[in-house]
C-alpha atoms as a PDB file:
ATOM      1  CA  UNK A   1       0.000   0.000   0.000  1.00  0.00           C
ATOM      2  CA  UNK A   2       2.871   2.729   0.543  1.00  0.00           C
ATOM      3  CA  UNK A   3       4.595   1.680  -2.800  1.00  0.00           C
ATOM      4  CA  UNK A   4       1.429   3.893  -3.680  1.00  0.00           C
ATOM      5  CA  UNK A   5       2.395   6.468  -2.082  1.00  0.00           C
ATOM      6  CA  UNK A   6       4.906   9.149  -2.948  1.00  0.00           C
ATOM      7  CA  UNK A   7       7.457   8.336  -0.344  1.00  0.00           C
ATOM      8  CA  UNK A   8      11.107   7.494  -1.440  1.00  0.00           C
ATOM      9  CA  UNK A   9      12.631   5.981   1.189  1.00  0.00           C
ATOM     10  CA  UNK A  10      10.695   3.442   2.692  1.00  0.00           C
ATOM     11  CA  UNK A  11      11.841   1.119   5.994  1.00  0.00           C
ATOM     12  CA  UNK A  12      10.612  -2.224   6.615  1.00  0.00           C
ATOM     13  CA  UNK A  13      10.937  -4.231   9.363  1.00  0.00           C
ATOM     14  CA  UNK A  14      10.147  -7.997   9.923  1.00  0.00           C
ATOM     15  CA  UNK A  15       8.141  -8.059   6.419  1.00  0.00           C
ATOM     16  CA  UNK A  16       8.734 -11.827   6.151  1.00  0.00           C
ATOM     17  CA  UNK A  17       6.811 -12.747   9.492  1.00  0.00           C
ATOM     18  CA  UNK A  18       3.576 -15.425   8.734  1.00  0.00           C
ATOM     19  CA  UNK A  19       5.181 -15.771   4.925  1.00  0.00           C
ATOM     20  CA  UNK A  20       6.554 -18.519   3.630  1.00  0.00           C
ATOM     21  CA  UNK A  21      10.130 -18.291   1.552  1.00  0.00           C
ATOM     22  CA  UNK A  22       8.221 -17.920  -1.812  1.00  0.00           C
ATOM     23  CA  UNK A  23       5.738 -15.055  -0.725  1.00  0.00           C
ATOM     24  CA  UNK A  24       9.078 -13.783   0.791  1.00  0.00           C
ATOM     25  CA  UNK A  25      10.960 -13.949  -1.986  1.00  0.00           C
ATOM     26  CA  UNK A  26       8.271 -12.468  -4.794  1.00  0.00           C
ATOM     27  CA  UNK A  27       7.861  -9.547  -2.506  1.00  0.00           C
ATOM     28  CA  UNK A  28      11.816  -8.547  -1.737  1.00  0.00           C
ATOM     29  CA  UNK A  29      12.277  -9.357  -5.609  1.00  0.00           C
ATOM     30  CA  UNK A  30       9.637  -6.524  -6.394  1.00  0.00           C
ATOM     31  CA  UNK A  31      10.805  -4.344  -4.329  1.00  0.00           C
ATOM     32  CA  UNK A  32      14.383  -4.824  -6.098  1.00  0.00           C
ATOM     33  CA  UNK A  33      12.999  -4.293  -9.105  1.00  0.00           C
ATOM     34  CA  UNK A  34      11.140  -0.829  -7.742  1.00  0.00           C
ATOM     35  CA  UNK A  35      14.508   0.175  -6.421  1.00  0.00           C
ATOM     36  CA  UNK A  36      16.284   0.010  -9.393  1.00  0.00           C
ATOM     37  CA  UNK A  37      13.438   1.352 -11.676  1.00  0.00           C
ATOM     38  CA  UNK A  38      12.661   3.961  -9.775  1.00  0.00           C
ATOM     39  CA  UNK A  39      15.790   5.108  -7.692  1.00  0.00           C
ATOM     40  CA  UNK A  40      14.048   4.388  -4.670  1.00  0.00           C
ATOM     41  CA  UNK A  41      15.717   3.630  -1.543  1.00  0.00           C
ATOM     42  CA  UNK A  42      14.696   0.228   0.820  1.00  0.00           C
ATOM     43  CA  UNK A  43      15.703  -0.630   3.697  1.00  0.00           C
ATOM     44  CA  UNK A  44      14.336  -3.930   5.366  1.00  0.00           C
ATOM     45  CA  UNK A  45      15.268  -6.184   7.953  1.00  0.00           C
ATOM     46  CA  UNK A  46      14.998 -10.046   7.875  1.00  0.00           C
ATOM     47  CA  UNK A  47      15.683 -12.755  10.124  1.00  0.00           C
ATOM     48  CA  UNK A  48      17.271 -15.935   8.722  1.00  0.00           C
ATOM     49  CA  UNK A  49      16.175 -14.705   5.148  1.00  0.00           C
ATOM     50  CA  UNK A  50      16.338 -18.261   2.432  1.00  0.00           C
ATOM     51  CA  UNK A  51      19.408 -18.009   0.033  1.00  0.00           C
ATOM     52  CA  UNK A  52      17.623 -17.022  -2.708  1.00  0.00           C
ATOM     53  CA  UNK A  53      15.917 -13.663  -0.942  1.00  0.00           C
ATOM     54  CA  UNK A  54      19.595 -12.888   0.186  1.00  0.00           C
ATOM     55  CA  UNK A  55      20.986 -12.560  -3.519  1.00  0.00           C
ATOM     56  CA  UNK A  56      18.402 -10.030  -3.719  1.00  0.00           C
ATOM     57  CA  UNK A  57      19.790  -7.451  -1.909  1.00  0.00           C
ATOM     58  CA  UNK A  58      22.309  -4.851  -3.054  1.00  0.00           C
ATOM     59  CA  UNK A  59      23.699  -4.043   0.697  1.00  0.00           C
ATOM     60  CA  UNK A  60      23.791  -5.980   3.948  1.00  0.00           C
ATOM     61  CA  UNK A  61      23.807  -4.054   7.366  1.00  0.00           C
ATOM     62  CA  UNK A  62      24.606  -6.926  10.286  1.00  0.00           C
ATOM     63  CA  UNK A  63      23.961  -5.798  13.828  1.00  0.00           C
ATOM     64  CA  UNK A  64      24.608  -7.812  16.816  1.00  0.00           C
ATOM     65  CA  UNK A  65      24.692  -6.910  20.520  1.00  0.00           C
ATOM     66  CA  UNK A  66      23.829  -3.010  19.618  1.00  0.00           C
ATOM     67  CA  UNK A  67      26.809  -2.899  17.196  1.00  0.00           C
ATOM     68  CA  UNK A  68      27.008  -2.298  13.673  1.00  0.00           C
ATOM     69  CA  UNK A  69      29.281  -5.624  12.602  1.00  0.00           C
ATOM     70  CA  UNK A  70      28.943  -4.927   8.581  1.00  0.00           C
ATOM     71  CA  UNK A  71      27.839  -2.070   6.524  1.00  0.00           C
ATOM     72  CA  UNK A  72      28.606  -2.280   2.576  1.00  0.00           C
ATOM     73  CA  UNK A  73      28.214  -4.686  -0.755  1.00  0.00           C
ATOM     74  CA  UNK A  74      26.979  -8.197  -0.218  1.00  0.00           C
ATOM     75  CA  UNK A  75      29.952  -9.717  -2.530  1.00  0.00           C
ATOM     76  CA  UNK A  76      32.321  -8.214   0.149  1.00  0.00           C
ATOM     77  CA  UNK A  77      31.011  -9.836   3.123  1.00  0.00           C
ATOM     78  CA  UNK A  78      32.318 -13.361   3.203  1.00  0.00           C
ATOM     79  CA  UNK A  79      35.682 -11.899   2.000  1.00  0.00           C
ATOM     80  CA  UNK A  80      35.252  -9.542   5.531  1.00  0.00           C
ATOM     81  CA  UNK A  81      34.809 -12.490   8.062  1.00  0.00           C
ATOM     82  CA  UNK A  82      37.654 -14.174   6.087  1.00  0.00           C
ATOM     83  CA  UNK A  83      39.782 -11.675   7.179  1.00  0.00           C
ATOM     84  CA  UNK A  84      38.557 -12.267  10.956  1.00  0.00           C
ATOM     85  CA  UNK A  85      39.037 -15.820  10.612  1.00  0.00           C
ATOM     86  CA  UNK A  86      35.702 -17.329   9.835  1.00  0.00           C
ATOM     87  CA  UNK A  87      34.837 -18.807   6.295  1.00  0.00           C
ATOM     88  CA  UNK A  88      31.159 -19.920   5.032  1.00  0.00           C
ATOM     89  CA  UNK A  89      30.797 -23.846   4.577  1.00  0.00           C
ATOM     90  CA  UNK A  90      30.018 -24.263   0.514  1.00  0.00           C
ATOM     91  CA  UNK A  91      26.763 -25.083   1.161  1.00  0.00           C
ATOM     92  CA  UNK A  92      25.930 -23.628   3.705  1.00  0.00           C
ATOM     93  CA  UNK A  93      23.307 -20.210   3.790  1.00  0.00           C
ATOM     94  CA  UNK A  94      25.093 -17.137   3.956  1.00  0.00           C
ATOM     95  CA  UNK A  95      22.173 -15.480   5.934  1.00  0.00           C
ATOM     96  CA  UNK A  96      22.139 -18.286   8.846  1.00  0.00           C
ATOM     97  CA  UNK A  97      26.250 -17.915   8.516  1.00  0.00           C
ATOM     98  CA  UNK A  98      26.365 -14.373   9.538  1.00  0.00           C
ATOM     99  CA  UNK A  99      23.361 -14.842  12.328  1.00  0.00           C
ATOM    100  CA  UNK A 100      25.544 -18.037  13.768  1.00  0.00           C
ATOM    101  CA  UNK A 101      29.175 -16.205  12.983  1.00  0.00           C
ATOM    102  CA  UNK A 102      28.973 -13.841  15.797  1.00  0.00           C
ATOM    103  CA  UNK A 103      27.075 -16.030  18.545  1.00  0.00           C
ATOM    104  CA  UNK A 104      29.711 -17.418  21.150  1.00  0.00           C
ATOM    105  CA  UNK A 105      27.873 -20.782  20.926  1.00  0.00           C
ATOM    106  CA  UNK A 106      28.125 -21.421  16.765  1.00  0.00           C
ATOM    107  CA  UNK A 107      31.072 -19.456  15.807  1.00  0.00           C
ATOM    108  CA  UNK A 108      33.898 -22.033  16.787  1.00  0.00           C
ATOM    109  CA  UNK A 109      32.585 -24.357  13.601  1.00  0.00           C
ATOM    110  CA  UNK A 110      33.027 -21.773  11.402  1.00  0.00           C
ATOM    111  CA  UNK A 111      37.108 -20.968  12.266  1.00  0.00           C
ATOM    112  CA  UNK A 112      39.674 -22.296   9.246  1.00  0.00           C
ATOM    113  CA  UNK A 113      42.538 -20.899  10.450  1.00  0.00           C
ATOM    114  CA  UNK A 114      44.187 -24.788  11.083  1.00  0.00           C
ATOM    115  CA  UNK A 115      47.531 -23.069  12.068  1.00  0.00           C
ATOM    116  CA  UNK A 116      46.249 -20.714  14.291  1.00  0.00           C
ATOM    117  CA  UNK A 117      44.544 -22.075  17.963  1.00  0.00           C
ATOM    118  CA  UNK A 118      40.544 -20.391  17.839  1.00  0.00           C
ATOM    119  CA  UNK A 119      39.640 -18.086  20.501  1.00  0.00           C
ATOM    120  CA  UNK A 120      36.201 -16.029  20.661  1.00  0.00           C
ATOM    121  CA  UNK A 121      35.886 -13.046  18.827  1.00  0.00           C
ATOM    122  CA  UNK A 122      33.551 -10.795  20.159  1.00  0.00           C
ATOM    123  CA  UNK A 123      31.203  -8.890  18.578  1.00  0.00           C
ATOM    124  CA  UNK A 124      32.823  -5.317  19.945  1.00  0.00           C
ATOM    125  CA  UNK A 125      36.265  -7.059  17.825  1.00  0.00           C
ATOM    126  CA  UNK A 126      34.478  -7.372  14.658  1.00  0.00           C
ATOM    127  CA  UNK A 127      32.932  -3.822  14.838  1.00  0.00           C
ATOM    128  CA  UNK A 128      36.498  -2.623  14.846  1.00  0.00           C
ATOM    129  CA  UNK A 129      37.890  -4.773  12.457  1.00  0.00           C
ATOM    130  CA  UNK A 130      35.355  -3.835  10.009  1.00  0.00           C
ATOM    131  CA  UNK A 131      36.687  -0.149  10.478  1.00  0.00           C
ATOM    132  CA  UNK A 132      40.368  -1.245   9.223  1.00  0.00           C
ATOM    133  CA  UNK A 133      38.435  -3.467   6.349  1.00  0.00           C
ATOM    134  CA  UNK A 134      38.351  -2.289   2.942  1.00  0.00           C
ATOM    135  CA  UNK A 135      34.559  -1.108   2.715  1.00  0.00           C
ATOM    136  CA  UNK A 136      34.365   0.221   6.061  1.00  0.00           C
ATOM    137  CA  UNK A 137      37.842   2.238   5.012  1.00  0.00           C
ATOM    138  CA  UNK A 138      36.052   3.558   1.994  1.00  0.00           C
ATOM    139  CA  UNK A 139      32.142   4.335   3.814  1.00  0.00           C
ATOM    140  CA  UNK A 140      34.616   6.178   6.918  1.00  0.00           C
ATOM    141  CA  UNK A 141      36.178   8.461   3.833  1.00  0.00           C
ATOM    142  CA  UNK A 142      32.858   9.204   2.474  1.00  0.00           C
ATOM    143  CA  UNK A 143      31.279  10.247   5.312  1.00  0.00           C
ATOM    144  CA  UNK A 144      34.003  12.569   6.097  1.00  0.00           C
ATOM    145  CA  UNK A 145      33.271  14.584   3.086  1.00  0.00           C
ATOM    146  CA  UNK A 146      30.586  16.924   3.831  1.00  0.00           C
ATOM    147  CA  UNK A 147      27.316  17.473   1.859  1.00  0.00           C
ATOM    148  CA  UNK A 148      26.671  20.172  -0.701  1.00  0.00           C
ATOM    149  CA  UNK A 149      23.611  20.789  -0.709  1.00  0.00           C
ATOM    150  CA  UNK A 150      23.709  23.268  -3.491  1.00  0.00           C
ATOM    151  CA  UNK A 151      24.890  19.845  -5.606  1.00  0.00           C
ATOM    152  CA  UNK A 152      21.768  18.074  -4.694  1.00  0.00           C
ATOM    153  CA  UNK A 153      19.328  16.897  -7.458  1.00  0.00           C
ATOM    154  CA  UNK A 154      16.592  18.378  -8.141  1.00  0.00           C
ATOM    155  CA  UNK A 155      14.553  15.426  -7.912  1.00  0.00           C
ATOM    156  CA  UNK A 156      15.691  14.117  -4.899  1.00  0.00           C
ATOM    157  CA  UNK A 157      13.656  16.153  -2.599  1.00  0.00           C
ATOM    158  CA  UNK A 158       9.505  16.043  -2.945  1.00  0.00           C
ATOM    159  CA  UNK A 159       8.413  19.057  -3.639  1.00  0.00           C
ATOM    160  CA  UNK A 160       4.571  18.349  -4.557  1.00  0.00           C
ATOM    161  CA  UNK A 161       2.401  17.346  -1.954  1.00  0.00           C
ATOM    162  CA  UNK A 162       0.539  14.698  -4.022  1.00  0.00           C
ATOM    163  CA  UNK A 163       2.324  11.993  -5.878  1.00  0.00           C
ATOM    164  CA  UNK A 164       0.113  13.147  -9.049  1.00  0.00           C
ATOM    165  CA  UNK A 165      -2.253  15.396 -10.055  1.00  0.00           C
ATOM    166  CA  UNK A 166      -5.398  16.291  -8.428  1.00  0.00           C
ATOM    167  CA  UNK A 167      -7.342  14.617 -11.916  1.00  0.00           C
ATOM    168  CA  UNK A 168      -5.063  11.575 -11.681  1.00  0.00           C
ATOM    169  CA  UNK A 169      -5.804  10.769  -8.028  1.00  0.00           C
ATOM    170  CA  UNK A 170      -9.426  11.695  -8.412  1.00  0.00           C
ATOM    171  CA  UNK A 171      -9.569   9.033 -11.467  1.00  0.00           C
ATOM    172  CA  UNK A 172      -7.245   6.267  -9.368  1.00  0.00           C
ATOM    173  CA  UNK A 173     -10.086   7.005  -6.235  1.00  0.00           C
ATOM    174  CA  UNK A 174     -12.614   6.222  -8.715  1.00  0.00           C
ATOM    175  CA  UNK A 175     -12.059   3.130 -10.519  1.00  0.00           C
ATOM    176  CA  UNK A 176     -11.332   1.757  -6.628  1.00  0.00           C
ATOM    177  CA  UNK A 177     -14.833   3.181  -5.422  1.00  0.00           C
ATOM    178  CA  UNK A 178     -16.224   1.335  -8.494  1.00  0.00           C
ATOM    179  CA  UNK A 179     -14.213  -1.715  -7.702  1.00  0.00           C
ATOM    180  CA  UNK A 180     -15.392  -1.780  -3.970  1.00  0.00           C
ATOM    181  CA  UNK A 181     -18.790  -1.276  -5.251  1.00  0.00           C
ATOM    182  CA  UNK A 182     -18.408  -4.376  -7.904  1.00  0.00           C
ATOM    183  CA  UNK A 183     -17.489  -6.517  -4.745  1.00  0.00           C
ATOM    184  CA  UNK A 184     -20.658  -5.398  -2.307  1.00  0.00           C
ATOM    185  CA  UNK A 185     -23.038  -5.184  -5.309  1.00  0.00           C
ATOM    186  CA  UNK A 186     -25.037  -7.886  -3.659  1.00  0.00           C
ATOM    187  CA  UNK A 187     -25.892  -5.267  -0.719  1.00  0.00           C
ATOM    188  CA  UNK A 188     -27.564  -3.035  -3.511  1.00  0.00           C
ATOM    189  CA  UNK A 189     -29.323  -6.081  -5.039  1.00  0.00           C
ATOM    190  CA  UNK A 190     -30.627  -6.687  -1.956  1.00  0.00           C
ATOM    191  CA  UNK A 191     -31.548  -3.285  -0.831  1.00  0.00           C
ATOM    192  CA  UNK A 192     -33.452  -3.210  -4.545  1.00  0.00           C
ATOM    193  CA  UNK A 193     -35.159  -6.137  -4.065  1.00  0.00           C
ATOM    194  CA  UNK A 194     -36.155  -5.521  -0.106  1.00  0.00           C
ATOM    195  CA  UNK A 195     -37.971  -2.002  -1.645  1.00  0.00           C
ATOM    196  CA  UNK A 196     -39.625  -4.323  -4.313  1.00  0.00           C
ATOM    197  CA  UNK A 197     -41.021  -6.353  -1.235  1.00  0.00           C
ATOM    198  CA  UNK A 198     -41.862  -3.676   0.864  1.00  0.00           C
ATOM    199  CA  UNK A 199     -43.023  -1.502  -2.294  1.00  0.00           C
ATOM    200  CA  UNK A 200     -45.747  -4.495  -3.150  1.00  0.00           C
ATOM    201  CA  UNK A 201     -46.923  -4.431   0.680  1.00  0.00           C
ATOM    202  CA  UNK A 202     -47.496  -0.869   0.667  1.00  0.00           C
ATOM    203  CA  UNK A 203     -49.636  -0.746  -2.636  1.00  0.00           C
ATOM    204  CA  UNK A 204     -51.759  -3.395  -0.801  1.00  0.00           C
ATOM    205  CA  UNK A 205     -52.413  -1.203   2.321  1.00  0.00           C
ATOM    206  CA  UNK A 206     -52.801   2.047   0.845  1.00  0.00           C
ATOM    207  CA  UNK A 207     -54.476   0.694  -2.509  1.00  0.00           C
ATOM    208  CA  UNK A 208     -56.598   3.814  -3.762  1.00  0.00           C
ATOM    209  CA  UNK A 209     -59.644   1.735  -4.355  1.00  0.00           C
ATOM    210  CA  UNK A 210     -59.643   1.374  -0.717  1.00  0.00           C
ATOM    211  CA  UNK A 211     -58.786   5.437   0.011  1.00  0.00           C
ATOM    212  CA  UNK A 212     -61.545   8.043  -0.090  1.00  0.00           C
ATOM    213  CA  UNK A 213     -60.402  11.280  -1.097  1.00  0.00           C
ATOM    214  CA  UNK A 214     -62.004  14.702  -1.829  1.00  0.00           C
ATOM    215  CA  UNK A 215     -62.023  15.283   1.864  1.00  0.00           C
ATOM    216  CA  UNK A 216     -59.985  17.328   3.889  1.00  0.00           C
ATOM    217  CA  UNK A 217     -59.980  14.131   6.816  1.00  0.00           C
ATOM    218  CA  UNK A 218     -58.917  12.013   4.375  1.00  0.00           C
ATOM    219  CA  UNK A 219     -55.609  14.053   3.611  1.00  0.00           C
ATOM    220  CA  UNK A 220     -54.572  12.011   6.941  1.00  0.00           C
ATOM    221  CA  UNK A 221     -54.218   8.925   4.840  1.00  0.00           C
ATOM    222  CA  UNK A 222     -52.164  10.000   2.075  1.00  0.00           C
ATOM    223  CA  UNK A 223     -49.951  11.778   4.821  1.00  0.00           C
ATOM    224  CA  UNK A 224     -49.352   8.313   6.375  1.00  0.00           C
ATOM    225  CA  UNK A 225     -48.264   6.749   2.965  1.00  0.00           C
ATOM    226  CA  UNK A 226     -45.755   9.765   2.595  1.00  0.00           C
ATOM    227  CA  UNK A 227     -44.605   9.252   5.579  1.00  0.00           C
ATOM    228  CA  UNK A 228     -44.258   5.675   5.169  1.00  0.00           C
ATOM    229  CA  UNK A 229     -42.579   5.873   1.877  1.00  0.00           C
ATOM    230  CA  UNK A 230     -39.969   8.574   3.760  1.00  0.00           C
ATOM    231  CA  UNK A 231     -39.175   6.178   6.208  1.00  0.00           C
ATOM    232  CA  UNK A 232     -38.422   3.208   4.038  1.00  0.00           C
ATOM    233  CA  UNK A 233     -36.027   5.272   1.743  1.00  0.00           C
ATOM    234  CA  UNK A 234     -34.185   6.398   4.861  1.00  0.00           C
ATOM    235  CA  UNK A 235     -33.527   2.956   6.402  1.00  0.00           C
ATOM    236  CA  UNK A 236     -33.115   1.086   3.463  1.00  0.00           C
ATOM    237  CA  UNK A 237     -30.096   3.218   3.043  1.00  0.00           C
ATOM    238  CA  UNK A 238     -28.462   2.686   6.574  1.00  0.00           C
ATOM    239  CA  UNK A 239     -27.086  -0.622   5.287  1.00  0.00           C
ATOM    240  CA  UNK A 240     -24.389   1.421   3.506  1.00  0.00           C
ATOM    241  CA  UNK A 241     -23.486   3.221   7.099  1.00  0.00           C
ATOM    242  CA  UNK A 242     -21.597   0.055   7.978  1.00  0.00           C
ATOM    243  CA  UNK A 243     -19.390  -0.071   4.941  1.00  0.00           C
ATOM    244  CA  UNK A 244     -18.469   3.919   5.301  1.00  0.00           C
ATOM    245  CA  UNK A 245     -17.506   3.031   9.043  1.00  0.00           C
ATOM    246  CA  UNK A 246     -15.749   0.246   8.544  1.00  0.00           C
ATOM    247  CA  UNK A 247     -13.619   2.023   5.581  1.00  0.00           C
ATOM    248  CA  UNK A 248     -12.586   5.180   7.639  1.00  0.00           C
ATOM    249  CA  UNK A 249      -9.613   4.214   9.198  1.00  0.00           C
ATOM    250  CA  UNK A 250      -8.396   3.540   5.801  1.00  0.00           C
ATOM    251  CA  UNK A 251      -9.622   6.424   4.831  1.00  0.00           C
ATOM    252  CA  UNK A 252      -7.839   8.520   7.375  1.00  0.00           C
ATOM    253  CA  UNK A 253      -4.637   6.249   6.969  1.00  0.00           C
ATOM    254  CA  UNK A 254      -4.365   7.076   3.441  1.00  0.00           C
ATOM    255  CA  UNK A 255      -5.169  11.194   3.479  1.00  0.00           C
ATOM    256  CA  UNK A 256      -2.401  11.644   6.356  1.00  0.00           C
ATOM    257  CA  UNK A 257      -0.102   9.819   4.106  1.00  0.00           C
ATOM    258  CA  UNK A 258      -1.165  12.076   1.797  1.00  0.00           C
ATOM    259  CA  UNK A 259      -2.033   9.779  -1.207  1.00  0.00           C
ATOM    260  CA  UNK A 260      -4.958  11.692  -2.533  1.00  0.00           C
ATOM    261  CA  UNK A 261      -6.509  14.569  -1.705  1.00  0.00           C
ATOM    262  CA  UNK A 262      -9.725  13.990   0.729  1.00  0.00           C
ATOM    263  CA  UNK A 263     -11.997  15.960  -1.845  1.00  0.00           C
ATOM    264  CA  UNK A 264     -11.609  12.866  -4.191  1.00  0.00           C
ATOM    265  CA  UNK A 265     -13.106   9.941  -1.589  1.00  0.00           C
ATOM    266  CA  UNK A 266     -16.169  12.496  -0.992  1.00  0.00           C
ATOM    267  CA  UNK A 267     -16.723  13.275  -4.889  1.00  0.00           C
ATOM    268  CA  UNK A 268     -16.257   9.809  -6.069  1.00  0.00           C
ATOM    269  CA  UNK A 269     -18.599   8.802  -3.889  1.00  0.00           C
ATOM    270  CA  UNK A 270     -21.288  11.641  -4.645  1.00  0.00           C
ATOM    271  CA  UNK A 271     -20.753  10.372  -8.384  1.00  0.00           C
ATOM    272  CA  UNK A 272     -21.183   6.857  -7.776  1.00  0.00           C
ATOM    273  CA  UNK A 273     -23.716   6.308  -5.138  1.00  0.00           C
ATOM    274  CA  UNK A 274     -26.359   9.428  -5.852  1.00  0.00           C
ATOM    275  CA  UNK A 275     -27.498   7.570  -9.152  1.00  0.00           C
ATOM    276  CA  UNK A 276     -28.314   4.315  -7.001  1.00  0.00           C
ATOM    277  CA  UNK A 277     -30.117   6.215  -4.648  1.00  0.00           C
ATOM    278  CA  UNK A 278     -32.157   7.746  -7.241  1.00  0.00           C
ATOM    279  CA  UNK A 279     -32.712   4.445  -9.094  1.00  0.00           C
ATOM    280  CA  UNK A 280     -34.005   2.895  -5.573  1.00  0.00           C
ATOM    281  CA  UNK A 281     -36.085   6.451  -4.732  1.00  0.00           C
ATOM    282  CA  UNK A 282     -37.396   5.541  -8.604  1.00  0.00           C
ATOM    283  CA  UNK A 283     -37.944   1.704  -8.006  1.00  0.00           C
ATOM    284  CA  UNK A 284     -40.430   3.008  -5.429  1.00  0.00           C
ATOM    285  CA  UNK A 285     -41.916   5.829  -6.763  1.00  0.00           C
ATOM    286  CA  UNK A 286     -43.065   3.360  -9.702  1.00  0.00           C
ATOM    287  CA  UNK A 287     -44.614   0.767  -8.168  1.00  0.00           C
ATOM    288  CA  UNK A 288     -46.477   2.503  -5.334  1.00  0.00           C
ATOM    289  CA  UNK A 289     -47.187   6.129  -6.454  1.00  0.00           C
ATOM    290  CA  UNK A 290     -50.252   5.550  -8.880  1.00  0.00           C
ATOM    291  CA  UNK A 291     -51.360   2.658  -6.937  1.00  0.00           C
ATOM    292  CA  UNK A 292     -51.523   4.772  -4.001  1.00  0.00           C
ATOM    293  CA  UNK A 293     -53.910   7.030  -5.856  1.00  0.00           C
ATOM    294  CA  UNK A 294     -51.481  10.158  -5.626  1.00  0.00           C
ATOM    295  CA  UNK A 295     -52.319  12.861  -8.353  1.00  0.00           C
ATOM    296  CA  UNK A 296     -51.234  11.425 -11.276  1.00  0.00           C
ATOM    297  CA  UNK A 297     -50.564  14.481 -13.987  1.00  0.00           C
ATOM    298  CA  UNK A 298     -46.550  15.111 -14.574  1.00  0.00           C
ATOM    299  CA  UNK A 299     -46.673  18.034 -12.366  1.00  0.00           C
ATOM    300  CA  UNK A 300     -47.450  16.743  -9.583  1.00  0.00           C
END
């Protein structure tokens, strides 16, 4: 939902948690794809990530204990622990290698230094050895340098408060206020057909054969059939209460993100759900207003 959006950065944490590896993997393969379409940035963290989610990614940040162990290019990290010491079995995963590498209790299996004896290497000992390492040599010289911001791009910074246009957004609220519509159109079936019901019952207890009129008393009568025909129109339209309820917090979720402006959820849905109200206030009027004996010139 906030690839929608017109953020740029975007952090994820723990997106892998109740997916399997092959929902895992189509989703961090997406995103890959986004980054490198789009320029985006993406940060996300895994736990024990499968192999073939791992090759995904462009850069590998490893924390342990509160330190940062590894910051840089994925080809580069094996070659970094083989410069502490540790080497990755062939086939073994290179994401449960680094979570087992710096662990007191795995990390002895992992030492191929035969002619030197092993001794624990703490995570505080990799965090400086990383500084001394090639890429964390190169990332320490970078970050010296300070930023010019006069150098920046133009694009790099938002500078619309929409994503796209105000037409655009109003067109993409739309066709999704159509689509939600498409997918409850059996509560509008049913509200159609519960007027048809009700419609028939009224014709049979306000049937003008039945109704004297000409008489200023009698004005009582047709007052109660207005009145009845009032009420069912307003409660036969309280079953759509529940669905704007229920999609609020969305709705509010989405405007404070700033994906479309809020005038284009209230005129979408003026559009699209006026014309069924009318067709339901018509589906009524037809079947009960002659039988009711209501004055029956255009008019009126």
């Amino acid at each position: 939902e906030m690839l929608t959006g017109p953020a740029r950065a975007l952090f994820m944490d723990e997106i892998s948690t109740g997916l399997d590896s092959s929902s895992t993997f189509q989703i961090v393969k997406y995103v890959s794809q986004l980054v490198h379409v789009m320029n985006d940035t993406v940060m996300i963290s895994l736990l024990q990530p499968p192999p073939e989610t791992y090759n995904l990614f462009d850069d590998i940040i490893l924390l342990s204990e509160g330190y940062m162990v590894y910051h840089g290019p994925r080809g580069n990290i094996l070659e970094f622990f083989e410069s502490a010491g540790f080497r990755c079995p062939e086939r073994k995963g290179v994401a449960d290698f680094l979570q087992e590498v710096t662990s007191k209790k795995d990390q002895q299996q992992y030492w191929y230094l035969d002619q030197e004896q092993y001794r624990y290497v703490p995570v505080l000992e990799f965090a400086e050895h990383y500084k001394s390492f090639h890429v964390g040599q190169q990332m320490l010289e970078e970050l010296k340098i300070p930023f010019e911001k006069s150098k920046t791009h133009p694009a790099a910074l938002t500078t619309s408060k929409y994503g796209q246009s105000s037409w655009e957004s109003f067109k993409a609220v739309m066709s999704r206020e159509q689509l939600l519509m498409k997918r409850n159109s059996f509560i509008y079936i049913f509200k159609v057909s519960q007027l048809i019901i009700l419609g028939l019952m009224a014709m049979t207890v306000f049937l003008r054969t039945e109704m004297p009129h000409g008489q200023i008393s009698d004005g009582a009568k047709f007052f109660g059939a207005l009145t009845f025909s009032l009420i069912t129109i307003l409660f036969n339209g309280f079953a759509e209460l529940q669905l704007t309820i229920k999609i609020l917090p969305t709705f509010y979720k989405q405007r404070d993100f700033l994906f479309s402006p809020p005038w284009t959820f209230g005129l979408a849905n003026i559009i699209l759900k006026v014309p069924v109200s009318f067709v339901e206030a018509g589906v009524w009027v037809v079947l009960t207003y002659y039988v009711m004996g209501f004055a029956p010139s255009a008019g009126r």
